[in-house]
N, C-alpha and C. Protein backbone atom coordinates (compact mmCIF):
# COMPACT_ATOMS: atom_id res chain seq x y z
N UNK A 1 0.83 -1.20 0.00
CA UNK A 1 0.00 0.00 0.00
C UNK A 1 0.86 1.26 0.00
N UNK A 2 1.87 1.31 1.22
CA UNK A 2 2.62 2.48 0.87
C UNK A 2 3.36 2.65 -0.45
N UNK A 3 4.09 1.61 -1.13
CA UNK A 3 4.47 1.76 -2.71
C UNK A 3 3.50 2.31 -3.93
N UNK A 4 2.30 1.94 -3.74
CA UNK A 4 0.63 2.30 -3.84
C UNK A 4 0.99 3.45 -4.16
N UNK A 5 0.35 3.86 -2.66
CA UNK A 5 0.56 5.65 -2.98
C UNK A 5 2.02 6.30 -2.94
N UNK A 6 2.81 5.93 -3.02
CA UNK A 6 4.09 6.41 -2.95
C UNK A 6 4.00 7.05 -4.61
N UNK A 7 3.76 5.57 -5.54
CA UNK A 7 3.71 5.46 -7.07
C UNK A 7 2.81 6.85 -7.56
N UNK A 8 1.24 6.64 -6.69
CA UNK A 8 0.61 7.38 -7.38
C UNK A 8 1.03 9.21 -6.91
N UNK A 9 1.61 9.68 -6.23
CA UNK A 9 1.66 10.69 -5.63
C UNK A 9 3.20 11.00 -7.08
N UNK A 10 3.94 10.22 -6.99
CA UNK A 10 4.84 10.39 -7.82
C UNK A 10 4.28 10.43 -9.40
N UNK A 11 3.28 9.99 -9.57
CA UNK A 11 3.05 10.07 -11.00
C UNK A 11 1.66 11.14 -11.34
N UNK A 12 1.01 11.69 -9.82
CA UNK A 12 0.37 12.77 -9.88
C UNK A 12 1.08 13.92 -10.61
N UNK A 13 2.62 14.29 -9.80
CA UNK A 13 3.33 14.60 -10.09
C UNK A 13 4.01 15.14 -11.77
N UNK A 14 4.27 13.73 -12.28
CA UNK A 14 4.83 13.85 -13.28
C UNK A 14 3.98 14.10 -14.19
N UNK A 15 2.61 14.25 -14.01
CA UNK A 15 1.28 14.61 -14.88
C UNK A 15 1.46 16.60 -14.52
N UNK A 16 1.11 16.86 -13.28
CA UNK A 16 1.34 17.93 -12.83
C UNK A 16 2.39 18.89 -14.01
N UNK A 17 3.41 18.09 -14.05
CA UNK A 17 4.47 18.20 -14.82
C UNK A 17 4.34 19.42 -15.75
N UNK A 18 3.24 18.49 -16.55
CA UNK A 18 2.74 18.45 -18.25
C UNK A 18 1.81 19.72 -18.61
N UNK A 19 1.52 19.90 -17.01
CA UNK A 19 0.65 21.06 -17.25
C UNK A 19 0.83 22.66 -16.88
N UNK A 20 -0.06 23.60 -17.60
CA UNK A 20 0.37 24.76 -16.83
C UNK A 20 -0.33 24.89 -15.43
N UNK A 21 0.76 25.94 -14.80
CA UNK A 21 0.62 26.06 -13.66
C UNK A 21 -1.28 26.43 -13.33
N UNK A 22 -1.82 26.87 -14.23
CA UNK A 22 -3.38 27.55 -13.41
C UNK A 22 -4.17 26.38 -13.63
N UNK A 23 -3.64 25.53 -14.64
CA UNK A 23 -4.55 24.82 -15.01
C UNK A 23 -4.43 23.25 -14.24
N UNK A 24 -3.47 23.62 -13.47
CA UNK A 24 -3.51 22.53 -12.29
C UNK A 24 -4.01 22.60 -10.92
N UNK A 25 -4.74 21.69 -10.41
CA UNK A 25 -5.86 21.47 -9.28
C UNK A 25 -5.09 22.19 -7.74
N UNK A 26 -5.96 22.84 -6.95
CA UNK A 26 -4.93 23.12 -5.69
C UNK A 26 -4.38 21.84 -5.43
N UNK A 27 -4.85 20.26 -5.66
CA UNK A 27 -3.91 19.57 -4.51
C UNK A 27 -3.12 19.34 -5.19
N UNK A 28 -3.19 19.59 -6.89
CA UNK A 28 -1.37 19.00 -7.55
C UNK A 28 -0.58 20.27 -7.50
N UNK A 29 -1.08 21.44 -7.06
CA UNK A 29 -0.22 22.44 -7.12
C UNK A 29 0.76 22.20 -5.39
N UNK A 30 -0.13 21.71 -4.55
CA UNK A 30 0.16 21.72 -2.84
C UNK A 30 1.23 20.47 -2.60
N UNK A 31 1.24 19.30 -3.41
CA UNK A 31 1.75 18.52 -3.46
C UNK A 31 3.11 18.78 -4.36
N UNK A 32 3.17 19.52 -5.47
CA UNK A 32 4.15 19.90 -5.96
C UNK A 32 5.16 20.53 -4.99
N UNK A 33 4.25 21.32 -4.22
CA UNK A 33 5.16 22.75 -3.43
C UNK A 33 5.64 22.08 -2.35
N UNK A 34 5.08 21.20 -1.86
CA UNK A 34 5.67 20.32 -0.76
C UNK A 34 6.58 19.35 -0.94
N UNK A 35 5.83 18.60 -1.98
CA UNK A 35 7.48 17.59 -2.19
C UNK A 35 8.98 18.25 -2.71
N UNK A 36 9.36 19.62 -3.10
CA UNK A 36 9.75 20.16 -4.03
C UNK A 36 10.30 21.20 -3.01
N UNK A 37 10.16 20.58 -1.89
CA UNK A 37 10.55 21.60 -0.28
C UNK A 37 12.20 21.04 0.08
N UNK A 38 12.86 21.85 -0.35
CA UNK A 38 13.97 21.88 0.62
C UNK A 38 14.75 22.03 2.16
N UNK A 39 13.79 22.67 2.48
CA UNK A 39 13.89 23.26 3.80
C UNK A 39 12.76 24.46 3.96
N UNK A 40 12.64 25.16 5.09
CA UNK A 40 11.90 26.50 4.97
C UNK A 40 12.11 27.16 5.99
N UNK A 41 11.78 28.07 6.55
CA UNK A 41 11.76 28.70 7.91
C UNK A 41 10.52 29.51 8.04
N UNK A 42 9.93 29.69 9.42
CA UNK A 42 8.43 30.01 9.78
C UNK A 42 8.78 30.51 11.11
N UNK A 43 7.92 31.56 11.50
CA UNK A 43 7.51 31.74 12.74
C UNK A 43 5.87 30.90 12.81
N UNK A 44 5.73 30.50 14.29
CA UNK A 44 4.23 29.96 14.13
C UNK A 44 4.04 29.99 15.61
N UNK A 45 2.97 29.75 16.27
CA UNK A 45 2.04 30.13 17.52
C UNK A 45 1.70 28.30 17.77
N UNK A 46 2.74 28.06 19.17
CA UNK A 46 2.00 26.52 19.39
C UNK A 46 1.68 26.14 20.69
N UNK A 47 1.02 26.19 20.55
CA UNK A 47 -0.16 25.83 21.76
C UNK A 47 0.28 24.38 22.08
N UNK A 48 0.48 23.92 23.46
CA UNK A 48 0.78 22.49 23.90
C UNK A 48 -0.52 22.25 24.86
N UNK A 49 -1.38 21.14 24.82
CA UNK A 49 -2.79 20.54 24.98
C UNK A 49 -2.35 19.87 25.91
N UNK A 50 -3.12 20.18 27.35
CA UNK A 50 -2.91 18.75 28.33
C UNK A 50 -4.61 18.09 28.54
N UNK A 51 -4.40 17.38 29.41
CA UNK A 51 -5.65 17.17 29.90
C UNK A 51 -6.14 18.24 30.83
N UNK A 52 -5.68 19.57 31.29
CA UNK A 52 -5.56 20.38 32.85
C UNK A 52 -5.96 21.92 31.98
N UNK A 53 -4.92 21.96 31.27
CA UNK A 53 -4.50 23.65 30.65
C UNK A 53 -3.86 23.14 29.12
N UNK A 54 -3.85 24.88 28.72
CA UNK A 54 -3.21 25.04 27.21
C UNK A 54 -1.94 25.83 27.55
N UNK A 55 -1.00 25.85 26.89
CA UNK A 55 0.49 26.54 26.97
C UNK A 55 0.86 26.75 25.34
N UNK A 56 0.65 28.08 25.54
CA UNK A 56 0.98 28.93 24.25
C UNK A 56 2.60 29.92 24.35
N UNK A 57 3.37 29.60 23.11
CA UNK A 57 4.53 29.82 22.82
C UNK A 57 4.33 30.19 21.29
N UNK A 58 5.25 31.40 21.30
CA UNK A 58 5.66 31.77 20.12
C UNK A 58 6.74 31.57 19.49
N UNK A 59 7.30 30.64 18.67
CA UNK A 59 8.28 29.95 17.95
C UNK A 59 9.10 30.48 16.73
N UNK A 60 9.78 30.37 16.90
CA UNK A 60 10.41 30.36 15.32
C UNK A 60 11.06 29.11 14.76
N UNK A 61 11.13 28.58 13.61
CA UNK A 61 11.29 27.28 12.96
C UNK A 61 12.44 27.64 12.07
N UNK A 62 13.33 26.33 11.53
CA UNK A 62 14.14 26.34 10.75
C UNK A 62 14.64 25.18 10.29
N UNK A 63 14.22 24.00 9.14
CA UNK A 63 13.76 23.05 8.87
C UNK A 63 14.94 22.70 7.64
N UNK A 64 15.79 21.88 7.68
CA UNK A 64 16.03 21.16 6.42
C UNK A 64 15.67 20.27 5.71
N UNK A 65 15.67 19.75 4.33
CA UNK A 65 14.70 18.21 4.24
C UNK A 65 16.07 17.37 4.64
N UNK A 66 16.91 17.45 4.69
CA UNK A 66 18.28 16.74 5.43
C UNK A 66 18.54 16.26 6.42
N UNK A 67 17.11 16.62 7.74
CA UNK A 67 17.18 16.20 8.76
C UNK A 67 17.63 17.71 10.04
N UNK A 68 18.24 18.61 9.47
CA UNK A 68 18.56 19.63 10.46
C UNK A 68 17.70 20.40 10.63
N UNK A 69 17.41 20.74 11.97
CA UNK A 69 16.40 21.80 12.37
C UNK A 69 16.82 23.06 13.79
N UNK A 70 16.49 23.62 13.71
CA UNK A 70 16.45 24.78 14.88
C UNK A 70 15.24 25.15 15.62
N UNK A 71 14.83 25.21 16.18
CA UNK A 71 13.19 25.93 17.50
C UNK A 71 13.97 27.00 18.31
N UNK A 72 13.36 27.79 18.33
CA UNK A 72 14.07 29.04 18.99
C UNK A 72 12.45 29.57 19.93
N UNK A 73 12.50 29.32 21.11
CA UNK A 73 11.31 30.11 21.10
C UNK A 73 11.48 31.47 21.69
N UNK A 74 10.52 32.59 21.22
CA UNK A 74 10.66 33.85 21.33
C UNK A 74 9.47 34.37 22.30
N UNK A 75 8.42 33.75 22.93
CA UNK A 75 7.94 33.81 24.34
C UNK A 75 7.06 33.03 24.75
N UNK A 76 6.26 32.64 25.70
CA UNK A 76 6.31 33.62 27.22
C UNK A 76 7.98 34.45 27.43
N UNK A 77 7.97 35.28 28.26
CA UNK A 77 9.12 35.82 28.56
C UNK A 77 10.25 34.72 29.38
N UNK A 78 9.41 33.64 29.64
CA UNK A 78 9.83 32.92 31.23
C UNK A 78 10.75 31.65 30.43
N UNK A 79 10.61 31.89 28.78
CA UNK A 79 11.37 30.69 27.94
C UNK A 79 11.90 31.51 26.82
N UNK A 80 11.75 32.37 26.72
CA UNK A 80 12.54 33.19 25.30
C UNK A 80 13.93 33.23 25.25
N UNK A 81 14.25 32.89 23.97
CA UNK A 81 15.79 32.48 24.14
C UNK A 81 15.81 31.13 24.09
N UNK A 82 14.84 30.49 24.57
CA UNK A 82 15.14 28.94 24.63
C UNK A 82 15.61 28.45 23.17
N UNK A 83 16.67 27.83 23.03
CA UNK A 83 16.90 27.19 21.24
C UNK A 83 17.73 25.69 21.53
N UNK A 84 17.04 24.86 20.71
CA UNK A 84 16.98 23.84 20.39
C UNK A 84 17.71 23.42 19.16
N UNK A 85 18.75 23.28 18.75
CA UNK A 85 19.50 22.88 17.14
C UNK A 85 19.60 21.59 17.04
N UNK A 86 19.69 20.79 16.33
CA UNK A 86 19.95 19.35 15.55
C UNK A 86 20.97 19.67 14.20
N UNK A 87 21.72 19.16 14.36
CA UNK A 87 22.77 19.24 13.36
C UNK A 87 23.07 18.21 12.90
N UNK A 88 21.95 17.21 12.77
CA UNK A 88 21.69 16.10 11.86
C UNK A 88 22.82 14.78 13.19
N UNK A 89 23.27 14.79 13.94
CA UNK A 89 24.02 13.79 14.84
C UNK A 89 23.44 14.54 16.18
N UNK A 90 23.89 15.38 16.31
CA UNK A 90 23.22 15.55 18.40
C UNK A 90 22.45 16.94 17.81
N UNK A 91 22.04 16.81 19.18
CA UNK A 91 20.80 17.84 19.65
C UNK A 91 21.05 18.59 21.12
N UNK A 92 21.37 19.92 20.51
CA UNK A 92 22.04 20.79 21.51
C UNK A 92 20.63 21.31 22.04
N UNK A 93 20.36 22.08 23.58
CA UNK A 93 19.45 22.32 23.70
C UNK A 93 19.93 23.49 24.49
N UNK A 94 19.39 25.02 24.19
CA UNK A 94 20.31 25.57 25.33
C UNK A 94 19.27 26.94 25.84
N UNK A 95 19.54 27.04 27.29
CA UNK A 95 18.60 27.97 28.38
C UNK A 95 19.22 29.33 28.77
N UNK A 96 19.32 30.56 27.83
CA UNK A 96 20.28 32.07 28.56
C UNK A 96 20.36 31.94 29.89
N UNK A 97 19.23 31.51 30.56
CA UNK A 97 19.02 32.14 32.19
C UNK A 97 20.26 31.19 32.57
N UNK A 98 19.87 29.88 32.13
CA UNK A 98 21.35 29.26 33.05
C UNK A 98 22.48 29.13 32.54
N UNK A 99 22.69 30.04 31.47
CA UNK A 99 23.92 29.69 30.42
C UNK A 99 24.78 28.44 30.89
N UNK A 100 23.63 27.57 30.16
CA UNK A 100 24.53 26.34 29.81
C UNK A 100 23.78 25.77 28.88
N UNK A 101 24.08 24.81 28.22
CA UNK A 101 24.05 23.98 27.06
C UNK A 101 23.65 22.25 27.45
N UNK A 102 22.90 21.99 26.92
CA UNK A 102 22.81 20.19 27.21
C UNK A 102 22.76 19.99 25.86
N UNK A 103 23.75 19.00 25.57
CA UNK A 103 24.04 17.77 24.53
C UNK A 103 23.75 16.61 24.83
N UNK A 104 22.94 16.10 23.87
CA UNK A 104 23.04 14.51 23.37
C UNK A 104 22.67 14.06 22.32
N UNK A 105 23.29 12.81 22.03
CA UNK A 105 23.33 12.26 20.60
C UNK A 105 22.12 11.57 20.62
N UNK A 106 21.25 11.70 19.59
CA UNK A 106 20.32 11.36 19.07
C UNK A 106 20.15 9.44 18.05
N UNK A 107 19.67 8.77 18.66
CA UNK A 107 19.46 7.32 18.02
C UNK A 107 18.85 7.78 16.55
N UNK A 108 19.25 6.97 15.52
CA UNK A 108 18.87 6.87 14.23
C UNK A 108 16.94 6.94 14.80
N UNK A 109 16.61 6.03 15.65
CA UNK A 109 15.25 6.07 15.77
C UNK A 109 14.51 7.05 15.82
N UNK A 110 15.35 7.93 16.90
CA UNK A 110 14.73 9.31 17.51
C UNK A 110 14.37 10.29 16.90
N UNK A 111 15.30 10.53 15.82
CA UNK A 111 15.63 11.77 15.16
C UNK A 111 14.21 12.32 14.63
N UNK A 112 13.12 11.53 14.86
CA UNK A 112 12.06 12.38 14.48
C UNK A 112 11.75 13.58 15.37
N UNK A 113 11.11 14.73 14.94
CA UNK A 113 10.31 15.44 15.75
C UNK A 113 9.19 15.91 14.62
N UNK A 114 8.18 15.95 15.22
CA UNK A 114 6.67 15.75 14.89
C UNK A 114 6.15 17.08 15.21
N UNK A 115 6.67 18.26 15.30
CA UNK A 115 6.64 19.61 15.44
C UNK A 115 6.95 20.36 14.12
N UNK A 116 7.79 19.82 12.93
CA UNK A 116 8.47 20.14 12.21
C UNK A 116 7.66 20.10 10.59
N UNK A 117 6.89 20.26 9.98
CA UNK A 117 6.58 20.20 8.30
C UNK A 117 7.14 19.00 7.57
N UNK A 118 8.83 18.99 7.82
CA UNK A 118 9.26 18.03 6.43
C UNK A 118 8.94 16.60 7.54
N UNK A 119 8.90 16.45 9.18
CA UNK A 119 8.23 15.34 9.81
C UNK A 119 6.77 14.56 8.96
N UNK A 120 6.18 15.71 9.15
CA UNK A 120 4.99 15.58 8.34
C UNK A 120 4.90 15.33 7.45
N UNK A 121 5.72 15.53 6.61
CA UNK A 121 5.70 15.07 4.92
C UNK A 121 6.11 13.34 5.01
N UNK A 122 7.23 13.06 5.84
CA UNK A 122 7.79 11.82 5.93
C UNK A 122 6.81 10.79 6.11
N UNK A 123 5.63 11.31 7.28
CA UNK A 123 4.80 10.64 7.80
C UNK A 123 3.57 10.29 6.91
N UNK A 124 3.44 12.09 6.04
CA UNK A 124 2.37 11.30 5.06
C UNK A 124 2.51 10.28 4.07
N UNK A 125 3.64 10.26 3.52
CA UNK A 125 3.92 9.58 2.13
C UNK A 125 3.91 8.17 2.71
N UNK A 126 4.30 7.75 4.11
CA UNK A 126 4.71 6.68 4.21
C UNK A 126 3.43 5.99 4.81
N UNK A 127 2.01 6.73 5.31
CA UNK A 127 1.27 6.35 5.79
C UNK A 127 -0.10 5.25 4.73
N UNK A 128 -0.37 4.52 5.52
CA UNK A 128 -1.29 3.58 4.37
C UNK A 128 -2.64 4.35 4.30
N UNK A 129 -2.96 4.83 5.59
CA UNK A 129 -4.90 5.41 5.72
C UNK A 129 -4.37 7.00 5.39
N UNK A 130 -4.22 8.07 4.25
CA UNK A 130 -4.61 9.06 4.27
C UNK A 130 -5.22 9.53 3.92
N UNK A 131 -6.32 10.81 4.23
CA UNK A 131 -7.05 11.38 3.95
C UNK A 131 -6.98 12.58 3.37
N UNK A 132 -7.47 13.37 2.55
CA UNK A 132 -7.88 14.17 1.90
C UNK A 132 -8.82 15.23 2.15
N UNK A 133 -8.97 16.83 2.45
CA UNK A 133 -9.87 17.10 2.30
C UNK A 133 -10.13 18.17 2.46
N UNK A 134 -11.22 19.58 1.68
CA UNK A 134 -11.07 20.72 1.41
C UNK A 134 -12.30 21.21 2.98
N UNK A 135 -11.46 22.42 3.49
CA UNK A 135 -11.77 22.95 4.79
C UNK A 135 -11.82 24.20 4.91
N UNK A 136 -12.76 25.18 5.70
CA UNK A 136 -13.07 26.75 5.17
C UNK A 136 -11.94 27.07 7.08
N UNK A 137 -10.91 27.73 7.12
CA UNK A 137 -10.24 28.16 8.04
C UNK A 137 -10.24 29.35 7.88
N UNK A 138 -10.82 30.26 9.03
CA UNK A 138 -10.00 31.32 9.28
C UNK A 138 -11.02 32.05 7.66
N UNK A 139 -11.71 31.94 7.30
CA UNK A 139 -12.22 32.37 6.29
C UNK A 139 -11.78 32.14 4.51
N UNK A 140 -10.00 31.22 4.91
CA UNK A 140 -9.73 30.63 3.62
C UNK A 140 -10.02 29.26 3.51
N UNK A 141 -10.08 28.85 2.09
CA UNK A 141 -10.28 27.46 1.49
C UNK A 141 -9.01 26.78 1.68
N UNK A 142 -8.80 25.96 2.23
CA UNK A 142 -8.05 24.72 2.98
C UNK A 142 -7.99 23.72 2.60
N UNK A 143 -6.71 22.79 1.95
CA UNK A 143 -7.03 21.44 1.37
C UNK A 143 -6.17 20.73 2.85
N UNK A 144 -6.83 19.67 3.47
CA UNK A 144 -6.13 19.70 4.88
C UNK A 144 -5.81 18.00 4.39
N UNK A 145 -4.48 17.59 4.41
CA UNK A 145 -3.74 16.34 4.38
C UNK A 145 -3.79 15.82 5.91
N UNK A 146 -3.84 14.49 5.60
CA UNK A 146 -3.62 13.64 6.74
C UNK A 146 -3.12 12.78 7.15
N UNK A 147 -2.07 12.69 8.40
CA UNK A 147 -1.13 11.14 7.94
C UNK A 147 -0.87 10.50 9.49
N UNK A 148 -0.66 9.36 9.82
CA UNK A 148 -0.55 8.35 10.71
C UNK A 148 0.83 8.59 11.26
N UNK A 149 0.86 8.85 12.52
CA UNK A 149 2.47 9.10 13.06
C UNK A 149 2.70 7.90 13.71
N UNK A 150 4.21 7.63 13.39
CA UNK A 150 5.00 6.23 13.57
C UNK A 150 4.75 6.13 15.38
N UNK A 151 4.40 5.07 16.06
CA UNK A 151 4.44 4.93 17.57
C UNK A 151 5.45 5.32 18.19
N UNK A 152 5.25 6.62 19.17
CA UNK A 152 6.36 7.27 19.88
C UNK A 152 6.17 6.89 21.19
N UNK A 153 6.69 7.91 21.98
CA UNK A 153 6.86 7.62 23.45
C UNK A 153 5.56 9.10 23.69
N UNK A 154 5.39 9.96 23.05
CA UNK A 154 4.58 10.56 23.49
C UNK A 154 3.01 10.55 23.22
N UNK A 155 2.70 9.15 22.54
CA UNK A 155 1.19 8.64 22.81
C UNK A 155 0.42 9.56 21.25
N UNK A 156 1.39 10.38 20.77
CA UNK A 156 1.12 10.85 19.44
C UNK A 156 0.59 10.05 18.45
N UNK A 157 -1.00 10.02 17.58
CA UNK A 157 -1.30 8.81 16.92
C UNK A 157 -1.19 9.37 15.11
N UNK A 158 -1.94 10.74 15.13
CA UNK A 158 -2.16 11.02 13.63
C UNK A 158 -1.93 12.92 13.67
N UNK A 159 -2.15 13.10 12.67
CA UNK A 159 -1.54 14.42 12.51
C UNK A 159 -2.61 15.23 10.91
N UNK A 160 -3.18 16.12 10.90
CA UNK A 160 -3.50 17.27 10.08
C UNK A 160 -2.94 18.61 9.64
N UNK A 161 -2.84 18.49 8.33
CA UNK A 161 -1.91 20.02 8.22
C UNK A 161 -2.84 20.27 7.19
N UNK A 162 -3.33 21.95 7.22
CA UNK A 162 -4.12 22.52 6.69
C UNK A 162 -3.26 23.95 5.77
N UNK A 163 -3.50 24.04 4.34
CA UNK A 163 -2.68 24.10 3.07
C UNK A 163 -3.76 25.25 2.69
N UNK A 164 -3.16 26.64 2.64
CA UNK A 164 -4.07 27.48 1.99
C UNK A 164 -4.15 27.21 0.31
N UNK A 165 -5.13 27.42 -0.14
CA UNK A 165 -5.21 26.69 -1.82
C UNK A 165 -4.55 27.75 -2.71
N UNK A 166 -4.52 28.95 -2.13
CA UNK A 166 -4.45 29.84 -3.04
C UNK A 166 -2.99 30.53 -2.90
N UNK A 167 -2.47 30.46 -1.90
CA UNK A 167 -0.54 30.95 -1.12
C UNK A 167 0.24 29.71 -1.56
N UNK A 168 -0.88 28.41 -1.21
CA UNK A 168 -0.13 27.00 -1.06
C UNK A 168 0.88 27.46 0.08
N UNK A 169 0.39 27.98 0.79
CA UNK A 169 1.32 27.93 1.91
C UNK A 169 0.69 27.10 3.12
N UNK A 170 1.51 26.64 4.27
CA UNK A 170 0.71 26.33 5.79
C UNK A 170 0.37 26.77 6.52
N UNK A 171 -1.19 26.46 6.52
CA UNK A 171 -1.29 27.62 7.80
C UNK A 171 -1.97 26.68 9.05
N UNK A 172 -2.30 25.81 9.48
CA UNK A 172 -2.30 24.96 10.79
C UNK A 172 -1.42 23.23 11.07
N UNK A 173 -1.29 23.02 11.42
CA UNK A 173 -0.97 21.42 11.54
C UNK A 173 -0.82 21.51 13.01
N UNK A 174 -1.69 20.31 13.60
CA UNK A 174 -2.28 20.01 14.76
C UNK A 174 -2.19 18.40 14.57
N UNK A 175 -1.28 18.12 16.06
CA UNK A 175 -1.07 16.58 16.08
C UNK A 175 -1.85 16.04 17.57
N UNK A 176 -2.49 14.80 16.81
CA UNK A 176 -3.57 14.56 17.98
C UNK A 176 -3.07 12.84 18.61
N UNK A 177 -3.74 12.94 19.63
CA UNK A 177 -3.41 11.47 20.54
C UNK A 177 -4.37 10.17 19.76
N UNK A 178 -4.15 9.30 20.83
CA UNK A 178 -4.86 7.99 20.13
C UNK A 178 -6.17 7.81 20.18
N UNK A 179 -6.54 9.01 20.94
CA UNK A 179 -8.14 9.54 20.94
C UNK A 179 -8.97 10.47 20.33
N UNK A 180 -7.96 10.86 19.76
CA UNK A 180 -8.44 11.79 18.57
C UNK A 180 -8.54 13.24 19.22
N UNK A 181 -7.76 13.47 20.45
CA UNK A 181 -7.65 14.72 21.23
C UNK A 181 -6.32 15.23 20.90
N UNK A 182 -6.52 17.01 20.43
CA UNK A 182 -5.60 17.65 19.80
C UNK A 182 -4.43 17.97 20.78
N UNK A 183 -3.08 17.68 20.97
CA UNK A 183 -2.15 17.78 21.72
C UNK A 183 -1.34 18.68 21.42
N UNK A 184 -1.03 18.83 20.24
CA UNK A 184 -0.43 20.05 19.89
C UNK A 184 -0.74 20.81 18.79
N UNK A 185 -0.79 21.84 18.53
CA UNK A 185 -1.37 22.95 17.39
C UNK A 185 -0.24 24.11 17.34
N UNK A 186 0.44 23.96 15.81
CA UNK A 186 0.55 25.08 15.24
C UNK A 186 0.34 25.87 14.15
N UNK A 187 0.17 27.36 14.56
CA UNK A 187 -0.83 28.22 13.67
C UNK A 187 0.44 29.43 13.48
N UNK A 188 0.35 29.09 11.80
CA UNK A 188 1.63 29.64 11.32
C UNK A 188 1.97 31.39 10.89
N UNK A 189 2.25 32.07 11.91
CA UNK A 189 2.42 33.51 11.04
C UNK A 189 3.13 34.02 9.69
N UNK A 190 4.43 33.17 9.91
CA UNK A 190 4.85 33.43 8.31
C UNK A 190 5.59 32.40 8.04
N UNK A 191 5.75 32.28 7.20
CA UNK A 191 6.22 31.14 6.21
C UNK A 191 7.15 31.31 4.81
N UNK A 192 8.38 30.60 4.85
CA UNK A 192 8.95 31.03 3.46
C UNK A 192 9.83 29.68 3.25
N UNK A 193 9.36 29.48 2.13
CA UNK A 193 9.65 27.90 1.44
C UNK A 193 11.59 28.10 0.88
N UNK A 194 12.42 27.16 1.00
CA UNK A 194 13.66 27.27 0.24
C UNK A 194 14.18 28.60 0.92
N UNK A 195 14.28 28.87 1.93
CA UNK A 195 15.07 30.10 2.44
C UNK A 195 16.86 29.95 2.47
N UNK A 196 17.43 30.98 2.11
CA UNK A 196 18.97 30.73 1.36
C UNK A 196 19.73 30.78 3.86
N UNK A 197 19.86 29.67 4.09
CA UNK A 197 20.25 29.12 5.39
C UNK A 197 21.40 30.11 5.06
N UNK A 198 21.31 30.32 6.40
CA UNK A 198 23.20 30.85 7.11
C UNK A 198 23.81 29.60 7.11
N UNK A 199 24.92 29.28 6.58
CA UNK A 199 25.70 28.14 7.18
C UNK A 199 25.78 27.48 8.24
N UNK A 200 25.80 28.45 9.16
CA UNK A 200 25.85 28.56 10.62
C UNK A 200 25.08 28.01 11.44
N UNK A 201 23.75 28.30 10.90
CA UNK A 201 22.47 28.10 11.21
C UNK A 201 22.22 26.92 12.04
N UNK A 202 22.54 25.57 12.06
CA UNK A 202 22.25 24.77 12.67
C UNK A 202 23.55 24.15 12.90
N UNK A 203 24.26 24.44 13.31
CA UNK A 203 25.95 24.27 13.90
C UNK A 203 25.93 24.48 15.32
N UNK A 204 26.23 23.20 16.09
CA UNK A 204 25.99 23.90 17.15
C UNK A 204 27.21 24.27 18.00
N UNK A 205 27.26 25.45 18.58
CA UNK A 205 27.94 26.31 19.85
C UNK A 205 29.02 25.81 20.57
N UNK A 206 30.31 26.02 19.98
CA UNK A 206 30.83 25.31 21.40
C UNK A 206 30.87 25.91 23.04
């Protein structure tokens, strides 16, 4: 099944190809723009879901399809500054208030994080049950993808990301438990696909 749709998503694609750009459907245009993602960088608004309370943070993102990423968050005041790098082998994590740094190396297994877009992409292509389907957000038309997240340690089951039709940009993805209760939500302020990286960028600090 996953070769299935692996095939057909790839040969959506190569049809996509053939055509001009207006005269192709939002989801072969959304699917183009996504598979065709190098990396990107975003600020976005993510709300963490308990069973008790909500905890809202304002983020900034920085995504390779290579596996490297950055989280920087920029508030509450009581975590700003907080940044998080992956430099594709460890995962530096580091706190101003206590200037210090925690390292550790990351298992081939681990290296997911399910916070991230190109996560999401990994998860859809490889998933057997996905869904499809056009959604009015926020007052825009929404083609919202859906995909099955691999069994973690944090009880994470499936995941929605909602695709403006007309930017083809992202503007929600919200990952829910095995109950179909939303655990985490982010709601994206800006967004820019293929952004030219600092070198630097995900190198981490000695």
């Amino acid at each position: 099944m996953k070769r299935k749709l692996l095939f057909c998503l790839l040969l959506g694609l190569a049809l996509c190809g053939c055509q001009p750009k207006e005269e192709m459907t939002p989801m072969a245009q959304i699917q183009q723009r996504l598979t065709e993602m190098e990396g990107y960088s975003a600020t976005a608004t993510l709300t963490r879901i308990s069973n008790k309370s909500e905890t809202v943070y304002e983020t900034r993102q920085d995504f390779k399809s290579t596996g490297e990423y950055r989280l920087e968050l920029l508030s509450p005041p009581s975590v700003e500054g907080n940044v998080t790098i992956f430099d594709g082998v460890t995962v530096c994590q580091y706190n101003p208030r206590l200037e210090e740094k925690i390292r550790y190396d990351v298992p081939p297994s681990s290296q997911r994080n399910e916070l991230f877009l190109g996560q999401f992409m990994k998860n859809y292509l490889q998933s057997e049950g996905v869904a499809v389907e056009s959604a009015a957000l926020d007052e825009s038309r929404c083609t919202v993808l859906e995909a099955v997240i691999p069994s973690n340690a944090d009880a994470l089951a499936s995941e929605k990301l909602w695709i403006d039709n007309e930017t083809l940009l992202p503007v929600r993805l919200v990952l829910y438990d095995a109950d179909g209760k939303e655990r985490y939500r982010l709601d994206y302020t800006e967004f820019t696909y293929n952004p030219d990286f600092d070198e630097n960028l995900f190198a981490i600090p000695e």
